[in-house]
Protein backbone atom coordinates (compact mmCIF):
# COMPACT_ATOMS: atom_id res chain seq x y z
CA UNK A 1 -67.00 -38.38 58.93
CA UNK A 2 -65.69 -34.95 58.70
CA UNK A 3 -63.03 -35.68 57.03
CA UNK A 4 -64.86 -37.32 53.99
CA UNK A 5 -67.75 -34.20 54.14
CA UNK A 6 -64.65 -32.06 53.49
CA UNK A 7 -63.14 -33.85 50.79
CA UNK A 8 -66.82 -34.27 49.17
CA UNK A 9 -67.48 -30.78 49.51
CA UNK A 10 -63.82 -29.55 48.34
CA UNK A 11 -63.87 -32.30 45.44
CA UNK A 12 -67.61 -32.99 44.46
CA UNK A 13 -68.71 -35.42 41.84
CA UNK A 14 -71.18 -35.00 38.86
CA UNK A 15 -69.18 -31.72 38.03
CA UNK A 16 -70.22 -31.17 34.66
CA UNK A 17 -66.42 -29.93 33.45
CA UNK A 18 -64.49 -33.57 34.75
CA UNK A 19 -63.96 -35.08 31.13
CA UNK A 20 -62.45 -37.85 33.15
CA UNK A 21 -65.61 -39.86 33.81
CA UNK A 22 -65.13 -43.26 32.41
CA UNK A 23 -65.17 -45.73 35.44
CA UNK A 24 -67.80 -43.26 37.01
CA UNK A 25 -68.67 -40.09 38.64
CA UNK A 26 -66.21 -40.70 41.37
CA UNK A 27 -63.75 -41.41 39.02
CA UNK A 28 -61.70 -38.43 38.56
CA UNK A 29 -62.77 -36.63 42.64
CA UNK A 30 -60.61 -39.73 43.35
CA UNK A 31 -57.58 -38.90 41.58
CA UNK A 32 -57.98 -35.45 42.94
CA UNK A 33 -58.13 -35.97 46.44
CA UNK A 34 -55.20 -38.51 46.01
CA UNK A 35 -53.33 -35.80 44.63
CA UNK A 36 -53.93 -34.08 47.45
CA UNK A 37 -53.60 -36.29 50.04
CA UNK A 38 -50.42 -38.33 48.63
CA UNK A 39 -49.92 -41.81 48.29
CA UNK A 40 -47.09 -42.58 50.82
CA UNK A 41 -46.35 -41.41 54.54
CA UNK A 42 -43.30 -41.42 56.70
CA UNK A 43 -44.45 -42.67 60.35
CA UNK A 44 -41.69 -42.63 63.14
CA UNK A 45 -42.06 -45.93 65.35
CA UNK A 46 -39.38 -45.88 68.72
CA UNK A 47 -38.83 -48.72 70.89
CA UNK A 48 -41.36 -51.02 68.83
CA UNK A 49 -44.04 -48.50 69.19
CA UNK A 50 -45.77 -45.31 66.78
CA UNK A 51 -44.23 -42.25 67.83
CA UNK A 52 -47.13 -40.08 67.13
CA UNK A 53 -48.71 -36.75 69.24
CA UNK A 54 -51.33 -37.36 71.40
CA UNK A 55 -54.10 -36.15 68.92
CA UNK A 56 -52.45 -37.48 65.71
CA UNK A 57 -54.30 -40.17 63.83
CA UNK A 58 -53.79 -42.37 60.91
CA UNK A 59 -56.21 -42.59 58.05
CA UNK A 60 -56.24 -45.31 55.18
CA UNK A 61 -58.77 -43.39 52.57
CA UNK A 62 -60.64 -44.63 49.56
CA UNK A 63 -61.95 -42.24 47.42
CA UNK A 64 -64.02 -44.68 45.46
CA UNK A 65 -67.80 -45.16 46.20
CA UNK A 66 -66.79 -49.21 45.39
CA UNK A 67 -62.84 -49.08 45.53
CA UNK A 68 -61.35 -52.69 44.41
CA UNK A 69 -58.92 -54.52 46.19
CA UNK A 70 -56.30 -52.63 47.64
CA UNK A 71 -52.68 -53.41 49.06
CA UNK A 72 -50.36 -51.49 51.52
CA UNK A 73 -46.38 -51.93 50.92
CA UNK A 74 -44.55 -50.96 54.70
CA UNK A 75 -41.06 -50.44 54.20
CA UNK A 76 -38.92 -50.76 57.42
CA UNK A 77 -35.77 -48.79 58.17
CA UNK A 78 -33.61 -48.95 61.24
CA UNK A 79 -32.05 -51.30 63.87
């Protein structure tokens, strides 16, 4: 939840100056906080398990107030 009030406060919609409105007024916030956020992450996994801190945390985002179908490509390197 504090994540998304964040990004809602740092990207708003209905901002009258987002000529990039067409699929709604969520349409272009979601390109922006994609841009911001990225579209691909590198994870470390050892021994069959994520190799992550103690407090880090993965989040899968959509931006979209009614996102469509999604799907995630994982692309494995190593032994």
């Amino acid at each position: 939840m504090d994540f998304e009030r964040h990004f809602n406060e740092m990207i708003p919609e209905n901002m009258p100056y987002y000529q990039h409105d067409y699929e709604g007024s969520d349409d272009m916030p979601a390109h922006l906080k994609a841009s911001v956020l990225g579209s691909s992450v590198t994870i470390p996994v050892s021994k069959g398990h994520l190799n992550v801190g103690t407090w880090q945390g993965l989040y899968l985002c959509e931006h979209r107030n009614h996102g469509g179908s999604r799907k995630l490509v994982l692309t494995l390197y190593g032994e």
